[in-house]
Each structure stands twice: as structure tokens, then as C-alpha cells.
N, C-alpha and C. Protein backbone atom coordinates (compact mmCIF):
# COMPACT_ATOMS: atom_id res chain seq x y z
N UNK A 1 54.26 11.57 -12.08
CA UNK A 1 54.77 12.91 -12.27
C UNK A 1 54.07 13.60 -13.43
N UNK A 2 53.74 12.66 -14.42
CA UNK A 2 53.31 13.38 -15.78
C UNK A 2 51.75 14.36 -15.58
N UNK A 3 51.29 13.32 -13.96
CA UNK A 3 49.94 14.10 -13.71
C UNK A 3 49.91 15.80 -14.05
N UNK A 4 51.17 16.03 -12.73
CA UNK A 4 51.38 17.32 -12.87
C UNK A 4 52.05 18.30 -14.01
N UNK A 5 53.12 17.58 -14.74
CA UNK A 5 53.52 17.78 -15.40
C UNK A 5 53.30 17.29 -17.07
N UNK A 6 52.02 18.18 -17.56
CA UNK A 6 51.62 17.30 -19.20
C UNK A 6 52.00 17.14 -20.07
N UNK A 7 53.24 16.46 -20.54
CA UNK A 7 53.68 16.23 -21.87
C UNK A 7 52.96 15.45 -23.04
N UNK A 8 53.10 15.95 -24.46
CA UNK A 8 52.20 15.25 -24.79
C UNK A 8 53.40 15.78 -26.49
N UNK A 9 53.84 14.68 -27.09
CA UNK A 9 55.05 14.74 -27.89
C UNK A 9 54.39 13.61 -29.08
N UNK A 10 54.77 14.34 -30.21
CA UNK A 10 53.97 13.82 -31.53
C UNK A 10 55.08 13.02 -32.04
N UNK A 11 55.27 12.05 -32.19
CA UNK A 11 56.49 10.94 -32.26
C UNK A 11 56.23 10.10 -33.44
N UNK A 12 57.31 10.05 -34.18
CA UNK A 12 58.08 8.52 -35.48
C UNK A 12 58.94 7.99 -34.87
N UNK A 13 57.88 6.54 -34.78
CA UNK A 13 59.05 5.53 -33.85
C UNK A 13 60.12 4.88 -34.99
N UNK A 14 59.85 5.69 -36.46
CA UNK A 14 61.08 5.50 -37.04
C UNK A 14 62.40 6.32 -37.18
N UNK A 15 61.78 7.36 -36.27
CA UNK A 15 63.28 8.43 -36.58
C UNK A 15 63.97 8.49 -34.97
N UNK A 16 65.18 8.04 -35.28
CA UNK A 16 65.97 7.99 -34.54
C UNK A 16 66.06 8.92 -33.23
N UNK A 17 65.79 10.66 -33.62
CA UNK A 17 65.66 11.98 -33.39
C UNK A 17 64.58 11.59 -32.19
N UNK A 18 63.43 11.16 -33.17
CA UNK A 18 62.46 11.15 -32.04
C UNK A 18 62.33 10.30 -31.35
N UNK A 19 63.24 8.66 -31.30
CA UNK A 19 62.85 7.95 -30.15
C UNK A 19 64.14 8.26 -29.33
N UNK A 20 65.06 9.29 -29.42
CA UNK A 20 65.90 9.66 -28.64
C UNK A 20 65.27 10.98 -27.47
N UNK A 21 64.45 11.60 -28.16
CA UNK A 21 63.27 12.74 -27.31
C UNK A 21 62.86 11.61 -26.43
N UNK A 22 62.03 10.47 -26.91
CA UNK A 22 61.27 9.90 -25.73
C UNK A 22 62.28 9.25 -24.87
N UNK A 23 63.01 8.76 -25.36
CA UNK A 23 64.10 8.58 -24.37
C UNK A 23 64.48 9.30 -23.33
N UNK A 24 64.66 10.50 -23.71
CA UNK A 24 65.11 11.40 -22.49
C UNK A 24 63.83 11.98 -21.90
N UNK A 25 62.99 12.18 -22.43
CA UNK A 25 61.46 12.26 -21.33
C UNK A 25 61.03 11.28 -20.56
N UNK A 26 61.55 9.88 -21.11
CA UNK A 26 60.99 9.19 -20.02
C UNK A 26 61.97 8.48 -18.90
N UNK A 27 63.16 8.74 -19.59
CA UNK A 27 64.43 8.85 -18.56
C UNK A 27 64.38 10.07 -17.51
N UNK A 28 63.95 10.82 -17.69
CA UNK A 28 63.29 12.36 -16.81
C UNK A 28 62.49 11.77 -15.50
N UNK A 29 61.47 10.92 -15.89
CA UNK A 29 60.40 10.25 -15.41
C UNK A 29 59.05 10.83 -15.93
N UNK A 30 59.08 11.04 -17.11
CA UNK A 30 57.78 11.55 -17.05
C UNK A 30 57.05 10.32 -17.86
N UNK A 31 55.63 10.65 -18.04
CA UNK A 31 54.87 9.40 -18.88
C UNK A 31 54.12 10.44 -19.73
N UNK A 32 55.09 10.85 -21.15
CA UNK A 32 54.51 11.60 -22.12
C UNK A 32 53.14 10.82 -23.03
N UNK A 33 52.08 11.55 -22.99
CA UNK A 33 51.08 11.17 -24.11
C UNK A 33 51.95 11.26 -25.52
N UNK A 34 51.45 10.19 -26.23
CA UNK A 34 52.61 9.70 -27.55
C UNK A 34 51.57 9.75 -28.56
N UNK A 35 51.48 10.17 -29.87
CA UNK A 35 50.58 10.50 -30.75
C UNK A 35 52.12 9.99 -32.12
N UNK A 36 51.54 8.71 -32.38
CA UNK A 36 52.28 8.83 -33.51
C UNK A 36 51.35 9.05 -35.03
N UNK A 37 52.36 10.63 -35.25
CA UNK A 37 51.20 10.97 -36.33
C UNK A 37 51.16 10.77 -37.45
N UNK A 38 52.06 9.89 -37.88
CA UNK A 38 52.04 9.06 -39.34
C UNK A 38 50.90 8.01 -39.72
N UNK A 39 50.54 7.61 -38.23
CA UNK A 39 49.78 6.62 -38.12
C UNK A 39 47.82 7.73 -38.04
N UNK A 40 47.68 8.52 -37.06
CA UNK A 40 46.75 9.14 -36.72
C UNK A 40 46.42 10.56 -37.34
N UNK A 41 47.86 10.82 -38.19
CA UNK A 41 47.20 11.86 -39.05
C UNK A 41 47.23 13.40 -38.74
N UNK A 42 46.66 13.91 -39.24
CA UNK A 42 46.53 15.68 -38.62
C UNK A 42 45.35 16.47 -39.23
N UNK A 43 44.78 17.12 -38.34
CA UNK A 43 43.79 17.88 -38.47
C UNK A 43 44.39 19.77 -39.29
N UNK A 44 44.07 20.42 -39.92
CA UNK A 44 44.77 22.11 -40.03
C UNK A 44 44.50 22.41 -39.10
N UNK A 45 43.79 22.15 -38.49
CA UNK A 45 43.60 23.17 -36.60
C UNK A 45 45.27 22.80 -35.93
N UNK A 46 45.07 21.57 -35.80
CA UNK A 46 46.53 20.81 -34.87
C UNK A 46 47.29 21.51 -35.79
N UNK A 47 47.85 21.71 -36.81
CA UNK A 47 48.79 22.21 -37.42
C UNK A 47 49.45 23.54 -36.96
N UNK A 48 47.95 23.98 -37.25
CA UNK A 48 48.07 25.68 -37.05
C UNK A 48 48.11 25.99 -35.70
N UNK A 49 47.57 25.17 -34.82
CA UNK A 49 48.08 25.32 -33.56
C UNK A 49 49.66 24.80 -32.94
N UNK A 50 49.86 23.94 -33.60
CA UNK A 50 51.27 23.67 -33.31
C UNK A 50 52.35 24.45 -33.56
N UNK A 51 52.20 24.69 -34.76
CA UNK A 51 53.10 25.51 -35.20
C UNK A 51 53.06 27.35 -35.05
N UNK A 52 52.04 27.31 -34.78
CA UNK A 52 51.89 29.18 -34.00
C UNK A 52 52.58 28.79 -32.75
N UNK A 53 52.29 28.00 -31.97
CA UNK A 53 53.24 27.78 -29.99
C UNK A 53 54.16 27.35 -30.40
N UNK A 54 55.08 27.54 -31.65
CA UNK A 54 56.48 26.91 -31.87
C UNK A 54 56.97 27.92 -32.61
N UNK A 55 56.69 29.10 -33.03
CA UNK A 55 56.70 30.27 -33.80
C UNK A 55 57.45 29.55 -34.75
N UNK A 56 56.87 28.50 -35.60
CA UNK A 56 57.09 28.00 -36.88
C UNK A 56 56.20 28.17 -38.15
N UNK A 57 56.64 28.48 -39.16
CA UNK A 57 55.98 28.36 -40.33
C UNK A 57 55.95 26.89 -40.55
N UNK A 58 54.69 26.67 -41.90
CA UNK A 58 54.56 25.63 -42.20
C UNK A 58 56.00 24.85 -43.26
N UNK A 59 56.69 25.86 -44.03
CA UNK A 59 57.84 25.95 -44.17
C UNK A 59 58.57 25.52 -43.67
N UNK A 60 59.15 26.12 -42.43
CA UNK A 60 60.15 26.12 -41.33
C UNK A 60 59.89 24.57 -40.99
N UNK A 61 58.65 24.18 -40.56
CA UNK A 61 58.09 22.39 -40.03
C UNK A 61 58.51 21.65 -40.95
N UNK A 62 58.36 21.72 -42.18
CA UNK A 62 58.41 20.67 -43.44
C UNK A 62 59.69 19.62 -43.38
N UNK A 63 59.47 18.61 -43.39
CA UNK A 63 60.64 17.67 -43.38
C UNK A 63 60.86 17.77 -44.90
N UNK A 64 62.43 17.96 -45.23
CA UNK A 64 62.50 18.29 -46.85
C UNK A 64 63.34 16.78 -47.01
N UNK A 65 63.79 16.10 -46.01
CA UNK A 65 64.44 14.95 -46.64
C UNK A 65 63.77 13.66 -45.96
N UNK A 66 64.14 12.63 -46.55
CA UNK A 66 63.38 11.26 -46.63
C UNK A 66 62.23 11.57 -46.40
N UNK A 67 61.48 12.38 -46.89
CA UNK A 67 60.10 12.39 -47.25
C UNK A 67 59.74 12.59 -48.69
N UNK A 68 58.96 13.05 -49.24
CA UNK A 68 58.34 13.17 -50.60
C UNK A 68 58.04 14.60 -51.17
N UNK A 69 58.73 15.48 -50.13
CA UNK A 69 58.53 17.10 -50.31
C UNK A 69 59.00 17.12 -51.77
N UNK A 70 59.98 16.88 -52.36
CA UNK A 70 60.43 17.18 -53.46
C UNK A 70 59.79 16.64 -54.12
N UNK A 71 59.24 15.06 -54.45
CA UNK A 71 58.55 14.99 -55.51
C UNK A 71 57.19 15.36 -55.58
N UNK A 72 56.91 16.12 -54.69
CA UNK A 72 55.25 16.54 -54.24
C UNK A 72 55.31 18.13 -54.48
N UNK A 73 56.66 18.33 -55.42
CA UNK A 73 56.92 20.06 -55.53
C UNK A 73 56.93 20.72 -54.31
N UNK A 74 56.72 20.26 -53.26
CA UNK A 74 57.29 21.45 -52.23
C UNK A 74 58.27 22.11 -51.41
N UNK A 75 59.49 21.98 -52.74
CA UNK A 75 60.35 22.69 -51.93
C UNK A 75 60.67 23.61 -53.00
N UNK A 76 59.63 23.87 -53.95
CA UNK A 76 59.83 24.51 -54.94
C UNK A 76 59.97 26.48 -54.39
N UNK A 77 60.63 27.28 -55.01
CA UNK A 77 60.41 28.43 -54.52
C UNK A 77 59.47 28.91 -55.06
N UNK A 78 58.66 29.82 -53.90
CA UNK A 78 57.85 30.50 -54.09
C UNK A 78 56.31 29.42 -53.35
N UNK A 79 56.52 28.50 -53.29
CA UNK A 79 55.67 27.41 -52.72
C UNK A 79 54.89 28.07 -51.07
N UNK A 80 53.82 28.55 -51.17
CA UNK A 80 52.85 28.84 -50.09
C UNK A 80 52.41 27.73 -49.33
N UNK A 81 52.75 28.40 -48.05
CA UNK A 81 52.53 28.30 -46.96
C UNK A 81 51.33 27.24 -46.81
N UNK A 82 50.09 27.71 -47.33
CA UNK A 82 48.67 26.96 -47.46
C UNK A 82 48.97 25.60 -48.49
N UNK A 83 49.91 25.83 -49.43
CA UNK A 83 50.08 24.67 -49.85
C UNK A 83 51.09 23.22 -49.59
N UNK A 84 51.66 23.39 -48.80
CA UNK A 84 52.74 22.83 -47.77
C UNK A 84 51.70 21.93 -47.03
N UNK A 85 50.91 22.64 -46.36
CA UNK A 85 49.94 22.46 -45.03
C UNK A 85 49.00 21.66 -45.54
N UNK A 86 48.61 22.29 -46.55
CA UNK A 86 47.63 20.86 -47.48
C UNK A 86 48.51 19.41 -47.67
N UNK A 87 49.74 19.79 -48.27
CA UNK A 87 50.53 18.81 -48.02
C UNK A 87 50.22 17.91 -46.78
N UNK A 88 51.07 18.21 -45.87
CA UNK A 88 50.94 18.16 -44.73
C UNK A 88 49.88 16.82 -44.27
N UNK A 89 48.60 17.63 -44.85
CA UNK A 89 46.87 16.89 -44.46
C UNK A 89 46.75 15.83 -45.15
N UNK A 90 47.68 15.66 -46.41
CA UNK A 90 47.57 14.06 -46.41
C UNK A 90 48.42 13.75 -46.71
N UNK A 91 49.69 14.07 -46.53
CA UNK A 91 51.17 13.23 -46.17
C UNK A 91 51.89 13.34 -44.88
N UNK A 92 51.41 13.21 -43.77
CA UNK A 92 52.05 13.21 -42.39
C UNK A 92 53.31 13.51 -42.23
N UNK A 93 54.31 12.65 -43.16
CA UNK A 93 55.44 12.49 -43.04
C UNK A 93 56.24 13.65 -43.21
N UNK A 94 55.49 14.38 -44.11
CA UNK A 94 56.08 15.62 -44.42
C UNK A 94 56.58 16.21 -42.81
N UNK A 95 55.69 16.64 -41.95
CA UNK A 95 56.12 17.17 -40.92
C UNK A 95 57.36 16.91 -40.53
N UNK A 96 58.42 17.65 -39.82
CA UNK A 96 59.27 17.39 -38.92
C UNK A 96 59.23 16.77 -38.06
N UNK A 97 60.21 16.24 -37.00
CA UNK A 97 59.25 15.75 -36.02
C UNK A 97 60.90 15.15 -35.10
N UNK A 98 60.54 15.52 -33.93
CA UNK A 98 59.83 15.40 -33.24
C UNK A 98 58.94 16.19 -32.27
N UNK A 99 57.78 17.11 -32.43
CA UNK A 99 57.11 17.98 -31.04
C UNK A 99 57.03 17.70 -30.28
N UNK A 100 57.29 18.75 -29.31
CA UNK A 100 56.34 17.58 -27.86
C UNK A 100 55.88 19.53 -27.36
N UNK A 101 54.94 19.15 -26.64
CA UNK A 101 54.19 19.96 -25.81
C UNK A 101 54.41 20.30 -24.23
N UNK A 102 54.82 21.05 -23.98
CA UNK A 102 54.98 21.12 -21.91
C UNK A 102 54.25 22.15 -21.81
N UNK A 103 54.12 22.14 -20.33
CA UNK A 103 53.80 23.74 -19.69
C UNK A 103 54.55 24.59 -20.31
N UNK A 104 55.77 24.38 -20.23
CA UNK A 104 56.86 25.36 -20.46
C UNK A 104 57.20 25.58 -22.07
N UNK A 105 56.32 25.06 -23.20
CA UNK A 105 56.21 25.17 -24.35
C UNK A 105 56.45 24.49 -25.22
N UNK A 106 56.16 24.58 -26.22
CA UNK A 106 55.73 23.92 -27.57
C UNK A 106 57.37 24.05 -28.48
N UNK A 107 58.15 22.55 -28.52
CA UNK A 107 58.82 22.91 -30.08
C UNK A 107 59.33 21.75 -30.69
N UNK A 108 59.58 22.43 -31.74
CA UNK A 108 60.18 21.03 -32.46
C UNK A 108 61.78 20.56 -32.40
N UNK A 109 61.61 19.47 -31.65
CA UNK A 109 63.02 18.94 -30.55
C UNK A 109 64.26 18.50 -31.60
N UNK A 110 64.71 19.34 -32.57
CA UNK A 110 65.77 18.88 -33.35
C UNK A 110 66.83 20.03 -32.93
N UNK A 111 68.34 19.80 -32.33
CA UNK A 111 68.36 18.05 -31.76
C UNK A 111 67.69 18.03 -30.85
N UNK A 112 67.84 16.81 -30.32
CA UNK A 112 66.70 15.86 -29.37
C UNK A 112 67.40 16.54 -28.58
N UNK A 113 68.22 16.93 -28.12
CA UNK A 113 68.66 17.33 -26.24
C UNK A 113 67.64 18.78 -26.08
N UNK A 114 67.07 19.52 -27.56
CA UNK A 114 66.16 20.59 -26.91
C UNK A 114 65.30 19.90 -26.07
N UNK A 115 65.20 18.49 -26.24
CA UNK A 115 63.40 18.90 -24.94
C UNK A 115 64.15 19.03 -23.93
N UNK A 116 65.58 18.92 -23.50
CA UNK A 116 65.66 19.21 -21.92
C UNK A 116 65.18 20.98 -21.43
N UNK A 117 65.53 21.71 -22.66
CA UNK A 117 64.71 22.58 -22.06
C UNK A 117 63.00 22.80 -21.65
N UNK A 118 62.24 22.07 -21.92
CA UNK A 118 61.09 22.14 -21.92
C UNK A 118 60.62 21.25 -20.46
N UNK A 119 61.68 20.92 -19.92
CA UNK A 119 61.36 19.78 -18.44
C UNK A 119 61.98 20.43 -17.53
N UNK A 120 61.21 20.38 -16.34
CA UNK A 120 61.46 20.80 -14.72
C UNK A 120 62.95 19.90 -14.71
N UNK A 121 62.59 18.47 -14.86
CA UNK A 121 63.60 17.28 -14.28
C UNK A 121 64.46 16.53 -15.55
N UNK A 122 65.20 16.65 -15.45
CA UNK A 122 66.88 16.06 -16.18
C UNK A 122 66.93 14.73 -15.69
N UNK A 123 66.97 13.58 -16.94
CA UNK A 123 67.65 12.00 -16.88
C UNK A 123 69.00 11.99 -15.70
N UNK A 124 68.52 11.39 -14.77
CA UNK A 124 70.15 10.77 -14.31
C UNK A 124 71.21 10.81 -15.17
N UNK A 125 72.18 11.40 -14.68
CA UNK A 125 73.49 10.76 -15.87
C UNK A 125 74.34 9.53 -14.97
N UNK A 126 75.01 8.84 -15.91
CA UNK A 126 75.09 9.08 -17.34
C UNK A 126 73.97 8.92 -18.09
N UNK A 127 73.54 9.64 -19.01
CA UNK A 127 72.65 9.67 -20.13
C UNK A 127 73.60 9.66 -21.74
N UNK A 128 73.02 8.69 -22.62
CA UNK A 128 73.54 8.41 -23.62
C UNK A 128 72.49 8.48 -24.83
N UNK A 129 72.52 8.94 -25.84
CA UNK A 129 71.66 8.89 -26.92
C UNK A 129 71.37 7.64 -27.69
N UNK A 130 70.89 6.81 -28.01
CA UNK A 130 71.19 5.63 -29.25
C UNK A 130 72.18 5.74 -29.87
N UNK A 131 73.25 7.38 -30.49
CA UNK A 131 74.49 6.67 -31.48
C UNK A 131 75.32 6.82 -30.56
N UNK A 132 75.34 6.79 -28.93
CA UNK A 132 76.50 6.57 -28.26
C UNK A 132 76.60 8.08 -27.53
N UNK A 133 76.52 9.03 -28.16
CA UNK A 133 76.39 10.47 -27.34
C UNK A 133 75.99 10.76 -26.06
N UNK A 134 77.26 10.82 -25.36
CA UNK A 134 76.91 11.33 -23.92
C UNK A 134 76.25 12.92 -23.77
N UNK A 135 75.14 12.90 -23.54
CA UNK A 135 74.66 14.03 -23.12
C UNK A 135 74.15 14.49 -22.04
N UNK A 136 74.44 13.73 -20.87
CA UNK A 136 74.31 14.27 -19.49
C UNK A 136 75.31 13.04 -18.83
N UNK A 137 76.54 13.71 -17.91
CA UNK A 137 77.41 12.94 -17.57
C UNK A 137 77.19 12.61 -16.43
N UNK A 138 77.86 11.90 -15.42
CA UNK A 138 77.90 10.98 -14.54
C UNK A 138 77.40 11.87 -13.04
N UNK A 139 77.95 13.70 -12.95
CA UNK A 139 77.31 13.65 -12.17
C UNK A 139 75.93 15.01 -12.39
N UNK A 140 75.23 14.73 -13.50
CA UNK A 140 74.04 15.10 -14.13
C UNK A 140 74.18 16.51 -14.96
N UNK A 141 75.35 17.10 -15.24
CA UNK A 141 75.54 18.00 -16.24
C UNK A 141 75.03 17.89 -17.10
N UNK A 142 74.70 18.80 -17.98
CA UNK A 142 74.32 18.77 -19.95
C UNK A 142 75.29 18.70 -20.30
N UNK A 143 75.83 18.16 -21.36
CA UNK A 143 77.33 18.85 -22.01
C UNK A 143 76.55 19.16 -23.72
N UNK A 144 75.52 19.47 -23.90
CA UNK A 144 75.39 19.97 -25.21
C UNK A 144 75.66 21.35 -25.11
């Protein structure tokens, strides 16, 4: 299915958030391309492209907790945009996360039940999150 349909979702297989996204993409059936970018990093192009198809600032992206934003001064006010993003280029973690990419658009999946908007096809229910959260019931509703 993923032929037709290209997902391609920038994933921390340490945050809960985001292995609950892949969860429900691949409970969908799809076979999302997985870029974990803590590990592989980021280019300012990928940035700036990500975050323009997500009408996000580099701001708006910034993970401000369990990361190092604060002791790296960036959550200081008045803190630019260009300097975040530099951030960014060599602390990965900083980013938010989880993205993923569809036809149907670019965003950053917090909570995780946004990527159902970004998919043709919905998990069978019941669908359950990792802390137990039913989010698609028995006979395939959303209830977020």
C-alpha cells in the first residue's frame, strides 16, 4: 500500500508519542519510510523544508522539555529563529517529534492520533495507544 501511498515519518524510538504514530501507521497498513533523526541528523534544507509544509516556525518545532533547549539558552526571549535552527544542526533532539510526511501533508503528530488525519485508511478497532487509550473502538470510530 505504502507504494501508492508515501509516508515517510521522522521518528524517536524513545518517545512514546512517536512510537505510538508508528503504531497507528502501520496498524493502517502502511510501510512508512522511518528516519530516526537523532541518529541521522538534519540538514537546514530538511528543516526549512519541513517546517514551511507544517506552517511551523523553528520556535513552534523546538522540543523545550527533556531536551537541552534551556541549558543551550533557547528558550530565552527574544531568541531567533536562525538561532534555534542552528541549534537544531547539532542537537537533533531539540526538534519535536514526531513528523511524518503524506500526500495529504506534512505535520508534527502531537498528539499521535493527528496522523489519522494525514491517512486515506484507519487501524481496525479496537485500536489502543501504549498507555491503554482507546482511540478507535470496536466498530472503527475515532473517539479523539
Amino acid at each position: 500500500m505504502s507504494d501508492f501511498f508515501p509516508i515517510v515519518m521522522f521518528h524517536n524510538p524513545d518517545c512514546g508519542t512517536s512510537r505510538n504514530v508508528l503504531a497507528i501507521i502501520e496498524a493502517a497498513g502502511y510501510q512508512p519510510e522511518v528516519i530516526e533523526y537523532c541518529q541521522a541528523g538534519w540538514t537546514q534544507g530538511q528543516l526549512l523544508a519541513l517546517f514551511a509544509a507544517a506552517g511551523l516556525t523553528p520556535k513552534q518545532a523546538l522540543r523545550e522539555t527533556k531536551s537541552p533547549a534551556k541549558e543551550l539558552g533557547r528558550l530565552e526571549a527574544g531568541i531567533s529563529g536562525e538561532a534555534i535552527l542552528s541549534a537544531m544542526l547539532t542537537h537533533p533532539i531539540l526538534v519535536n517529534r514526531p513528523f511524518v510526511v503524506t500526500p495529504k501533508g506534512t505535520r508534527l503528530c502531537r498528539p499521535s492520533e493527528t496522523v489519522l488525519d494525514l491517512l486515506d485508511n484507519m487501524p481496525k478497532g479496537p485500536f489502543y495507544k501504549e498507555d491503554g487509550e482507546l482511540l478507535i473502538d470496536e466498530t472503527g470510530t475515532r473517539l479523539d
